[in-house]
PDB file of N, CA and C in Angstrom:
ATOM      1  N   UNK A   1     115.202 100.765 102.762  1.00  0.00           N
ATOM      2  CA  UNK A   1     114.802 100.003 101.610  1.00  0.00           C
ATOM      3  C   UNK A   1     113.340  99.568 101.734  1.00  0.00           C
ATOM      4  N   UNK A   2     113.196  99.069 102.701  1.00  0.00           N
ATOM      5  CA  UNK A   2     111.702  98.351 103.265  1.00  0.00           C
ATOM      6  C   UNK A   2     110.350 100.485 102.974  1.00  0.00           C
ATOM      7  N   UNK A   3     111.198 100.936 103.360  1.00  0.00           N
ATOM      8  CA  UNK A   3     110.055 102.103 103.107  1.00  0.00           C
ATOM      9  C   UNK A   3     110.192 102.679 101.258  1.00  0.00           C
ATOM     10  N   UNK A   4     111.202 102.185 101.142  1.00  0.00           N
ATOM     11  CA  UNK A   4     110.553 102.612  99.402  1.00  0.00           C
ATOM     12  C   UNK A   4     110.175 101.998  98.867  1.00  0.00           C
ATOM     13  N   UNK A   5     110.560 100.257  98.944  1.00  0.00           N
ATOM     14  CA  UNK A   5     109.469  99.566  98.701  1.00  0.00           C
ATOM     15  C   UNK A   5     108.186  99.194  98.441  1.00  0.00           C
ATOM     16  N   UNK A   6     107.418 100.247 100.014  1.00  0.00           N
ATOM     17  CA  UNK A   6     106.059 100.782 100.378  1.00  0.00           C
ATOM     18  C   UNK A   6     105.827 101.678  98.810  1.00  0.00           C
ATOM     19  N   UNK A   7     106.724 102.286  98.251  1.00  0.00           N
ATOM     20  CA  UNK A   7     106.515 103.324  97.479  1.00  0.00           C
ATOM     21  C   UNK A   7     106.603 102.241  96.095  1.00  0.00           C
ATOM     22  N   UNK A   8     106.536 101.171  95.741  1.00  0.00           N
ATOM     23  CA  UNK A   8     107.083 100.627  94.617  1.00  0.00           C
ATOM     24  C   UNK A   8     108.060 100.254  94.085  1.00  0.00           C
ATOM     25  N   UNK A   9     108.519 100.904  94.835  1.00  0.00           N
ATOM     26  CA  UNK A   9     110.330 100.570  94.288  1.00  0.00           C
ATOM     27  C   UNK A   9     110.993  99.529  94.664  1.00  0.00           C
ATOM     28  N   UNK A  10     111.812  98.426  93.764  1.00  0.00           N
ATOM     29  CA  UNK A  10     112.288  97.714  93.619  1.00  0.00           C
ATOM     30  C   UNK A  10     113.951  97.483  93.489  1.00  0.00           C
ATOM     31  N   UNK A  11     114.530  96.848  94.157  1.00  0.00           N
ATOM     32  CA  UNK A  11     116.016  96.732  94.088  1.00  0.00           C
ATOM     33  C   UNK A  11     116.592  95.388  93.722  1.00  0.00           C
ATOM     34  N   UNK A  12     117.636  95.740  92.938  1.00  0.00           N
ATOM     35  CA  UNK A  12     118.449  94.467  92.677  1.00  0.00           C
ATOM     36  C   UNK A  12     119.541  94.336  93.064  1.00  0.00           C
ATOM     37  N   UNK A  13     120.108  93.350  93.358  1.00  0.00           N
ATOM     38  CA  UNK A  13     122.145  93.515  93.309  1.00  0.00           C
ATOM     39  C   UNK A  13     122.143  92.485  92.018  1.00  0.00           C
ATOM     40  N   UNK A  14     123.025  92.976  91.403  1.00  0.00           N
ATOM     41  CA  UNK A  14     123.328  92.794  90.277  1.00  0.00           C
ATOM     42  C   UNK A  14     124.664  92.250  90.321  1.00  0.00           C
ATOM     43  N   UNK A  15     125.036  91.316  89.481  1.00  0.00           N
ATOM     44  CA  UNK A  15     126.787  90.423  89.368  1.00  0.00           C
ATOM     45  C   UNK A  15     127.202  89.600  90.164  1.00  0.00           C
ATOM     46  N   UNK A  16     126.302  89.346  90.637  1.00  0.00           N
ATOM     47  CA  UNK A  16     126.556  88.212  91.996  1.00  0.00           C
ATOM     48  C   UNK A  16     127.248  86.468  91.623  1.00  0.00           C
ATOM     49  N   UNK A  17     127.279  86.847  90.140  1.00  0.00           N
ATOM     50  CA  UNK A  17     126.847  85.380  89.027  1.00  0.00           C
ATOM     51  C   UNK A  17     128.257  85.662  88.668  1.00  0.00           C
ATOM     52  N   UNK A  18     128.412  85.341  87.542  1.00  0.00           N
ATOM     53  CA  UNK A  18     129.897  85.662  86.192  1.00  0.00           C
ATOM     54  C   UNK A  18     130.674  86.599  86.215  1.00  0.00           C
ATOM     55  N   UNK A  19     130.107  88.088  86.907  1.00  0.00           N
ATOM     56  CA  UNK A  19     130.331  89.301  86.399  1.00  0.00           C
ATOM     57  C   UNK A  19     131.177  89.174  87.306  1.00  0.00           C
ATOM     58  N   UNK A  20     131.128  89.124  89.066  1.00  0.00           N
ATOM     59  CA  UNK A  20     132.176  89.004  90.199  1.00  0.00           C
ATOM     60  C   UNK A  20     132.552  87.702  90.382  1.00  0.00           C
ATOM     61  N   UNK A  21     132.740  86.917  89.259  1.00  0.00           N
ATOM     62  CA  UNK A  21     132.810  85.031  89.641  1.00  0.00           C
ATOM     63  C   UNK A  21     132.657  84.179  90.935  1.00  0.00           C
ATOM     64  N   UNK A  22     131.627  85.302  91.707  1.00  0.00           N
ATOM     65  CA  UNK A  22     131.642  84.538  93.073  1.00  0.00           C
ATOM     66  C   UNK A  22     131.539  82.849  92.630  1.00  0.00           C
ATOM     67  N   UNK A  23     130.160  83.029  91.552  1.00  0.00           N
ATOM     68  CA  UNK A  23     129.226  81.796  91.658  1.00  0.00           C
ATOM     69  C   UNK A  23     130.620  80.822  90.919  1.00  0.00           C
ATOM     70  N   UNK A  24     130.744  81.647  89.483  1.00  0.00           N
ATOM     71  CA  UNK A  24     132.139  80.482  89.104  1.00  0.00           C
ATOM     72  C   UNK A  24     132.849  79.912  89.724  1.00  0.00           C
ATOM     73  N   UNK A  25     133.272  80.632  90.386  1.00  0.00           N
ATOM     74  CA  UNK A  25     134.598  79.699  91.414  1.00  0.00           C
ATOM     75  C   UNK A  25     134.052  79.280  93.144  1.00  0.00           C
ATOM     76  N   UNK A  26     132.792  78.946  92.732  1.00  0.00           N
ATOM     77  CA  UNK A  26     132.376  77.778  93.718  1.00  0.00           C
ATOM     78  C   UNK A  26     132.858  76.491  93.916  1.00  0.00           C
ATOM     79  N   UNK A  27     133.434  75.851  92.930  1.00  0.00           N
ATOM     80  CA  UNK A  27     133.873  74.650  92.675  1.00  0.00           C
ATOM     81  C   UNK A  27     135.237  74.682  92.712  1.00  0.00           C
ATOM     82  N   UNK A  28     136.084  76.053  92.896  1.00  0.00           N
ATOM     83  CA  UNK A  28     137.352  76.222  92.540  1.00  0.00           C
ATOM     84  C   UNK A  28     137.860  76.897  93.577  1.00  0.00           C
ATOM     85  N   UNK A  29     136.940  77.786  94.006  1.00  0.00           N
ATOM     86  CA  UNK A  29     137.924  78.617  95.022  1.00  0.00           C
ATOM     87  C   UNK A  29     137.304  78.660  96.901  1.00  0.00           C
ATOM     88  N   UNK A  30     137.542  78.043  97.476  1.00  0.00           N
ATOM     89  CA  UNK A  30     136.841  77.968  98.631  1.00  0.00           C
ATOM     90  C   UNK A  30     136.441  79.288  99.377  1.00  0.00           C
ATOM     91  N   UNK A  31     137.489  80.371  98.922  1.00  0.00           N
ATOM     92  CA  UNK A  31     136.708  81.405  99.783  1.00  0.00           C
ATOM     93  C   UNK A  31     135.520  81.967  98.971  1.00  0.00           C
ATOM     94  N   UNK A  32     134.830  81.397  97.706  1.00  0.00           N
ATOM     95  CA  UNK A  32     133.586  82.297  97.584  1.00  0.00           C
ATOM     96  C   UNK A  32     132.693  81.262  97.863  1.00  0.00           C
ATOM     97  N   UNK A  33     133.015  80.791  98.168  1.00  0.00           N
ATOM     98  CA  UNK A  33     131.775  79.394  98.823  1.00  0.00           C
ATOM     99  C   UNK A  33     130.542  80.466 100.241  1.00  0.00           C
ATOM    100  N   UNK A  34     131.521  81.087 101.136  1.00  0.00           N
ATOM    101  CA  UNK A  34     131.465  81.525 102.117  1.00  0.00           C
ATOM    102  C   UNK A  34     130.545  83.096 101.170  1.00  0.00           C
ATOM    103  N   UNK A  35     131.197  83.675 100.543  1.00  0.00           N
ATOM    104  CA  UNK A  35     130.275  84.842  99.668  1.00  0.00           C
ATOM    105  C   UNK A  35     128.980  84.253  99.042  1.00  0.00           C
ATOM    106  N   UNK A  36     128.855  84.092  98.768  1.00  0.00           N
ATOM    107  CA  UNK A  36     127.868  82.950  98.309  1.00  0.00           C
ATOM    108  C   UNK A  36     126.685  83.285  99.237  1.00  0.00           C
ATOM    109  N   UNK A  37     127.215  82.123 100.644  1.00  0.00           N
ATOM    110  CA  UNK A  37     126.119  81.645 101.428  1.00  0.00           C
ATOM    111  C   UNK A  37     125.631  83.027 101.800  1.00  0.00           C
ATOM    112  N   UNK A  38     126.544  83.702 101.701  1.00  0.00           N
ATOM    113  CA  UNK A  38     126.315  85.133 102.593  1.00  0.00           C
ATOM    114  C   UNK A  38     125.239  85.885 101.761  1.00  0.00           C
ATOM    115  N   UNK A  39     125.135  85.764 101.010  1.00  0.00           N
ATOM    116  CA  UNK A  39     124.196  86.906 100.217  1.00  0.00           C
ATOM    117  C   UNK A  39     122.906  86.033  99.644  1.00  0.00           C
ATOM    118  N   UNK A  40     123.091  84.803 100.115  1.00  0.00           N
ATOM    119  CA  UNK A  40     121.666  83.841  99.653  1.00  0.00           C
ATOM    120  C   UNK A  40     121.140  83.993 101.311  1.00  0.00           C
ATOM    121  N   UNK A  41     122.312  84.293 102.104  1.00  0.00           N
ATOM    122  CA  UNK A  41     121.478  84.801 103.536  1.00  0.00           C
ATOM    123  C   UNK A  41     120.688  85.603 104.164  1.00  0.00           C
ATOM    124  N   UNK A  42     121.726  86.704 103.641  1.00  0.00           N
ATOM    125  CA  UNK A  42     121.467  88.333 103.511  1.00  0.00           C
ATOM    126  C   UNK A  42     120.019  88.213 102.953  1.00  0.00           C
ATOM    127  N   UNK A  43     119.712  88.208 101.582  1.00  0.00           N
ATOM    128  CA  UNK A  43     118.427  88.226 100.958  1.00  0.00           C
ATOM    129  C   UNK A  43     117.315  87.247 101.873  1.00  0.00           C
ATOM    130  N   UNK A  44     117.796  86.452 102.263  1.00  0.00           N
ATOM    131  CA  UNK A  44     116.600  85.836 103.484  1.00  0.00           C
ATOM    132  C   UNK A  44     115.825  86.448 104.611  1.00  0.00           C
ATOM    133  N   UNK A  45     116.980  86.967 104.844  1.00  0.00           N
ATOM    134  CA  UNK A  45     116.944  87.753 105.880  1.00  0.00           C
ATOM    135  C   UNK A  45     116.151  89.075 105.524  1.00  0.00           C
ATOM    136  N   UNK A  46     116.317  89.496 104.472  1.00  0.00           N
ATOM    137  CA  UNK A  46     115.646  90.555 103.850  1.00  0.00           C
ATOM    138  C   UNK A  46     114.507  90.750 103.441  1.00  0.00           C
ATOM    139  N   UNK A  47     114.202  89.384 103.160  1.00  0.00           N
ATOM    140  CA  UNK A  47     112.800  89.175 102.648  1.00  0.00           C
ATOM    141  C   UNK A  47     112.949  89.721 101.143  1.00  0.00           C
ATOM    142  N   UNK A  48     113.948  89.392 100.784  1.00  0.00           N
ATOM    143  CA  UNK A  48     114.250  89.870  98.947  1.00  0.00           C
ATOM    144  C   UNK A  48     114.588  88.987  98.488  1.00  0.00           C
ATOM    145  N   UNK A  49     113.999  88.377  96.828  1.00  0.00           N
ATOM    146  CA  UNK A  49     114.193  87.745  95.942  1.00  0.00           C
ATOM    147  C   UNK A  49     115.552  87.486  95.617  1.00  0.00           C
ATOM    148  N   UNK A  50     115.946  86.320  95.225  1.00  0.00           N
ATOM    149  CA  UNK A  50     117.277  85.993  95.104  1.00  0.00           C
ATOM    150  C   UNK A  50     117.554  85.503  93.492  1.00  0.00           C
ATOM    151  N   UNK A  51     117.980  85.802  92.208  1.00  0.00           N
ATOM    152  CA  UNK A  51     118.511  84.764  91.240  1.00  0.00           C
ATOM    153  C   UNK A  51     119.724  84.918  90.693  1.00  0.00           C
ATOM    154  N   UNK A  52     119.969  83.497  91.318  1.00  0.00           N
ATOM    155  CA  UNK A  52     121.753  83.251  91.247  1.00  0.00           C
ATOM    156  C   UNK A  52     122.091  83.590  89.244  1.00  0.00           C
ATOM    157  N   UNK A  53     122.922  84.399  88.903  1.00  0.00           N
ATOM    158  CA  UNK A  53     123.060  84.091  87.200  1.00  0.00           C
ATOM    159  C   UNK A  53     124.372  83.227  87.124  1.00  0.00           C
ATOM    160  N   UNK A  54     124.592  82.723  86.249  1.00  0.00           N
ATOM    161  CA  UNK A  54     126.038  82.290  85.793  1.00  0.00           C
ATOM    162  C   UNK A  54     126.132  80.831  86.355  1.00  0.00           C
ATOM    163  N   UNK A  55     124.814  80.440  86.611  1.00  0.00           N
ATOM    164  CA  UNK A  55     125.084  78.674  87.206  1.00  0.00           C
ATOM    165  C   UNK A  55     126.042  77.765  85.510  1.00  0.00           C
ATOM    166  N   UNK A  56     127.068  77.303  85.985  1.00  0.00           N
ATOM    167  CA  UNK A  56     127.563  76.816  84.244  1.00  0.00           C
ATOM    168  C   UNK A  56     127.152  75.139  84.690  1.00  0.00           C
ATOM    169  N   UNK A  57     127.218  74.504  86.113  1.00  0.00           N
ATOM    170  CA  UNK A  57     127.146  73.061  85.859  1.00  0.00           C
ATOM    171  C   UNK A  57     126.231  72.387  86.892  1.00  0.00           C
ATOM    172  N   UNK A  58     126.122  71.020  86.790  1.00  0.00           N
ATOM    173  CA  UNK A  58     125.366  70.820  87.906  1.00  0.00           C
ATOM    174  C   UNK A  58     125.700  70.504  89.435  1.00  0.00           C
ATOM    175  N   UNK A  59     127.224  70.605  89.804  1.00  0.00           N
ATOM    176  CA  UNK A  59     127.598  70.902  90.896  1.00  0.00           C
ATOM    177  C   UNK A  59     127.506  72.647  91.695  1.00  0.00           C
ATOM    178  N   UNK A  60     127.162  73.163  90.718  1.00  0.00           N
ATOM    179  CA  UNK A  60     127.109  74.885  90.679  1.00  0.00           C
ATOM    180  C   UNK A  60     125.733  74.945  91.342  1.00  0.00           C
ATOM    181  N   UNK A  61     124.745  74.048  90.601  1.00  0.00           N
ATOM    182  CA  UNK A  61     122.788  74.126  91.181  1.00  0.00           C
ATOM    183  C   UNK A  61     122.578  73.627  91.772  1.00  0.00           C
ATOM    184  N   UNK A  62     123.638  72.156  92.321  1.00  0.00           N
ATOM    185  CA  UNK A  62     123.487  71.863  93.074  1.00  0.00           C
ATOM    186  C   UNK A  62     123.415  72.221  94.815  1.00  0.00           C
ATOM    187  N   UNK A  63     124.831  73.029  94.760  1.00  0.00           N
ATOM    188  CA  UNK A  63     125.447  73.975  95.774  1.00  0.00           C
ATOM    189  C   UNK A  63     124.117  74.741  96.155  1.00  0.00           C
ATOM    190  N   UNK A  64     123.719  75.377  94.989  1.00  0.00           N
ATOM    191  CA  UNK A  64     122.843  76.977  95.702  1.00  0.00           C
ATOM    192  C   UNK A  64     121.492  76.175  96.096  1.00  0.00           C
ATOM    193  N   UNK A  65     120.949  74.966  95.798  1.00  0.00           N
ATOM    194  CA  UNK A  65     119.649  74.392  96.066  1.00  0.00           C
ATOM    195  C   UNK A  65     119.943  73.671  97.302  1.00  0.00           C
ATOM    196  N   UNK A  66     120.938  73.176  98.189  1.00  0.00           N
ATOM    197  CA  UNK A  66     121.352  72.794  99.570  1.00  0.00           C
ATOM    198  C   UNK A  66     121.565  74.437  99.949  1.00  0.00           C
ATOM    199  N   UNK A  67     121.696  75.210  99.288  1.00  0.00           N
ATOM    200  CA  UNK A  67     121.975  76.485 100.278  1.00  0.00           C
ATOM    201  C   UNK A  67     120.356  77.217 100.067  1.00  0.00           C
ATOM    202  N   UNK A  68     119.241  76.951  99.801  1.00  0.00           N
ATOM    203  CA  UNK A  68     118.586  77.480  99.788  1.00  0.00           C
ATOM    204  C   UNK A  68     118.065  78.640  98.956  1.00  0.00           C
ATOM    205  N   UNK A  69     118.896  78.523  97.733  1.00  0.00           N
ATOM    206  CA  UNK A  69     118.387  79.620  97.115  1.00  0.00           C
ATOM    207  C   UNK A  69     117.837  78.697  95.703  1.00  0.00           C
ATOM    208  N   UNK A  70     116.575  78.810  94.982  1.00  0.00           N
ATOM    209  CA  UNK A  70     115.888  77.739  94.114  1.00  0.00           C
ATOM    210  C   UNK A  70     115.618  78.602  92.789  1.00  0.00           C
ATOM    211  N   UNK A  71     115.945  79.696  93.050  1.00  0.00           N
ATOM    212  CA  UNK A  71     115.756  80.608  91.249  1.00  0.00           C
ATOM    213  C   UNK A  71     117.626  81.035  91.126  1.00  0.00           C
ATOM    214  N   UNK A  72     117.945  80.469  89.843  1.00  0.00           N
ATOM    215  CA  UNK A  72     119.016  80.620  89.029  1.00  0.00           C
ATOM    216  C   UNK A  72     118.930  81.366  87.404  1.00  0.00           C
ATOM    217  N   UNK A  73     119.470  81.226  87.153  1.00  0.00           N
ATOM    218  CA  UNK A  73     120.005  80.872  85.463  1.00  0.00           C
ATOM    219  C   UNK A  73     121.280  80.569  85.163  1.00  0.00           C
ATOM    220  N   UNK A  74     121.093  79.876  83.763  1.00  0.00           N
ATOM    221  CA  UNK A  74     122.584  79.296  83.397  1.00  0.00           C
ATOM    222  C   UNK A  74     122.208  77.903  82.760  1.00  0.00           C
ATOM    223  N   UNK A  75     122.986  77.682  82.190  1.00  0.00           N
ATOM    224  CA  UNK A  75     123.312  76.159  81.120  1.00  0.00           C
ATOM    225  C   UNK A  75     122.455  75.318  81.523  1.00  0.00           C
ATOM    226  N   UNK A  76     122.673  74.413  83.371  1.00  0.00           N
ATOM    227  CA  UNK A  76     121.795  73.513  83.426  1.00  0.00           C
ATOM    228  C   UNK A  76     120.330  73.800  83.338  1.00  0.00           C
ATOM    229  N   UNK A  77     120.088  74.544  83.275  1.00  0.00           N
ATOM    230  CA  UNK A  77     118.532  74.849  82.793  1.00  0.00           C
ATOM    231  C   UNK A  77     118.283  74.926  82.143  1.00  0.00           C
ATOM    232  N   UNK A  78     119.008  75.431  80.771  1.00  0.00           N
ATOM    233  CA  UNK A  78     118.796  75.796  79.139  1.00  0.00           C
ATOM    234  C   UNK A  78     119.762  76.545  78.528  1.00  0.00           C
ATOM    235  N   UNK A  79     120.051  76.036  77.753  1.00  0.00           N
ATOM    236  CA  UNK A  79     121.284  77.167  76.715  1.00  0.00           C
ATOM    237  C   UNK A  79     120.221  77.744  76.039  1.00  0.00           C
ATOM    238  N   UNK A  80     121.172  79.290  75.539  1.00  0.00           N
ATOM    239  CA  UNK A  80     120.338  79.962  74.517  1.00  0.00           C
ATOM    240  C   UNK A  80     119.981  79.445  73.422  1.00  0.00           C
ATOM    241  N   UNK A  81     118.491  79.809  73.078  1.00  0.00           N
ATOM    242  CA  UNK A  81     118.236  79.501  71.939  1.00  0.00           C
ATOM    243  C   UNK A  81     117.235  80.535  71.194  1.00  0.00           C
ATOM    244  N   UNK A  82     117.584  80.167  69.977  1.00  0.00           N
ATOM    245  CA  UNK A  82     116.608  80.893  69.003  1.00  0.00           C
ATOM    246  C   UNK A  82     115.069  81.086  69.250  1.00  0.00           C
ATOM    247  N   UNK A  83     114.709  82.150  69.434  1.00  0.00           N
ATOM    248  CA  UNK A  83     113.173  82.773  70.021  1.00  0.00           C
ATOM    249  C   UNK A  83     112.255  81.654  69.171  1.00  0.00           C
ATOM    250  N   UNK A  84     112.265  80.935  67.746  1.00  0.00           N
ATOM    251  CA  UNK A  84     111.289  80.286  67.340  1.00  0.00           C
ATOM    252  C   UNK A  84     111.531  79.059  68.133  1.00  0.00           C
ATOM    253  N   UNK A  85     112.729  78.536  68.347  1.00  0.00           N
ATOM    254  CA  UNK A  85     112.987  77.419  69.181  1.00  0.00           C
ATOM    255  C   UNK A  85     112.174  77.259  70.579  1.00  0.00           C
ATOM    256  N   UNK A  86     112.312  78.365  71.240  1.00  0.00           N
ATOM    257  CA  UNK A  86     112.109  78.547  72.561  1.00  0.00           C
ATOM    258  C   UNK A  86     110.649  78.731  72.432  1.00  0.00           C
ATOM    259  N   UNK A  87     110.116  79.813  71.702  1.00  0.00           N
ATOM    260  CA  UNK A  87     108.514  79.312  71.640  1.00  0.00           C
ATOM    261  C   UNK A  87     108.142  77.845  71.298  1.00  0.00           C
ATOM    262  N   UNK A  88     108.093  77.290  70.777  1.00  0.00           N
ATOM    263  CA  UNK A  88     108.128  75.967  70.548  1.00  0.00           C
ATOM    264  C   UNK A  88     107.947  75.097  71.703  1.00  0.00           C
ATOM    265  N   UNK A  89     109.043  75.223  72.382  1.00  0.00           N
ATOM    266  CA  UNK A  89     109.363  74.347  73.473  1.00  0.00           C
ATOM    267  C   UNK A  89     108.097  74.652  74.954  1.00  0.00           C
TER     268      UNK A  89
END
């Protein structure tokens, strides 16, 4: 990975949020607590960008900001809104 990188190339993991409810059932299910830490680790370790999706509350941002990971998305940051809205703001 680190040598295609060199080449430009960029990688994501993708669903880490809603799509595999790790992040949802932080508050609900104790074994993804442990998935979680693991892949806000993993990416440390990697020296790769991390953003959690699917944060819904503030025990959810809270969790990943004691675990070290500080780029999210999701509700406590902003619900969707209308592009004239959001320029605006």
């Amino acid at each position: 990975m680190h040598e295609l990188r060199a080449y430009g190339i960029c990688f994501s993991l993708d669903e880490v949020g809603t799509g595999h409810s790790f992040m949802r059932d932080v508050g609900t299910n104790p074994e993804s607590v442990p998935v979680v830490e693991a892949i806000i680790l993993l990416t440390g370790k990697l020296k790769l960008d991390i953003v959690v999706e699917g944060v819904e509350d503030e025990a959810q941002r809270s969790f990943l900001i004691h675990g070290g990971c500080f780029s999210m998305q999701g509700f406590p940051l902003g619900r969707p809104l209308p592009i004239a809205e959001f320029e605006r703001l």
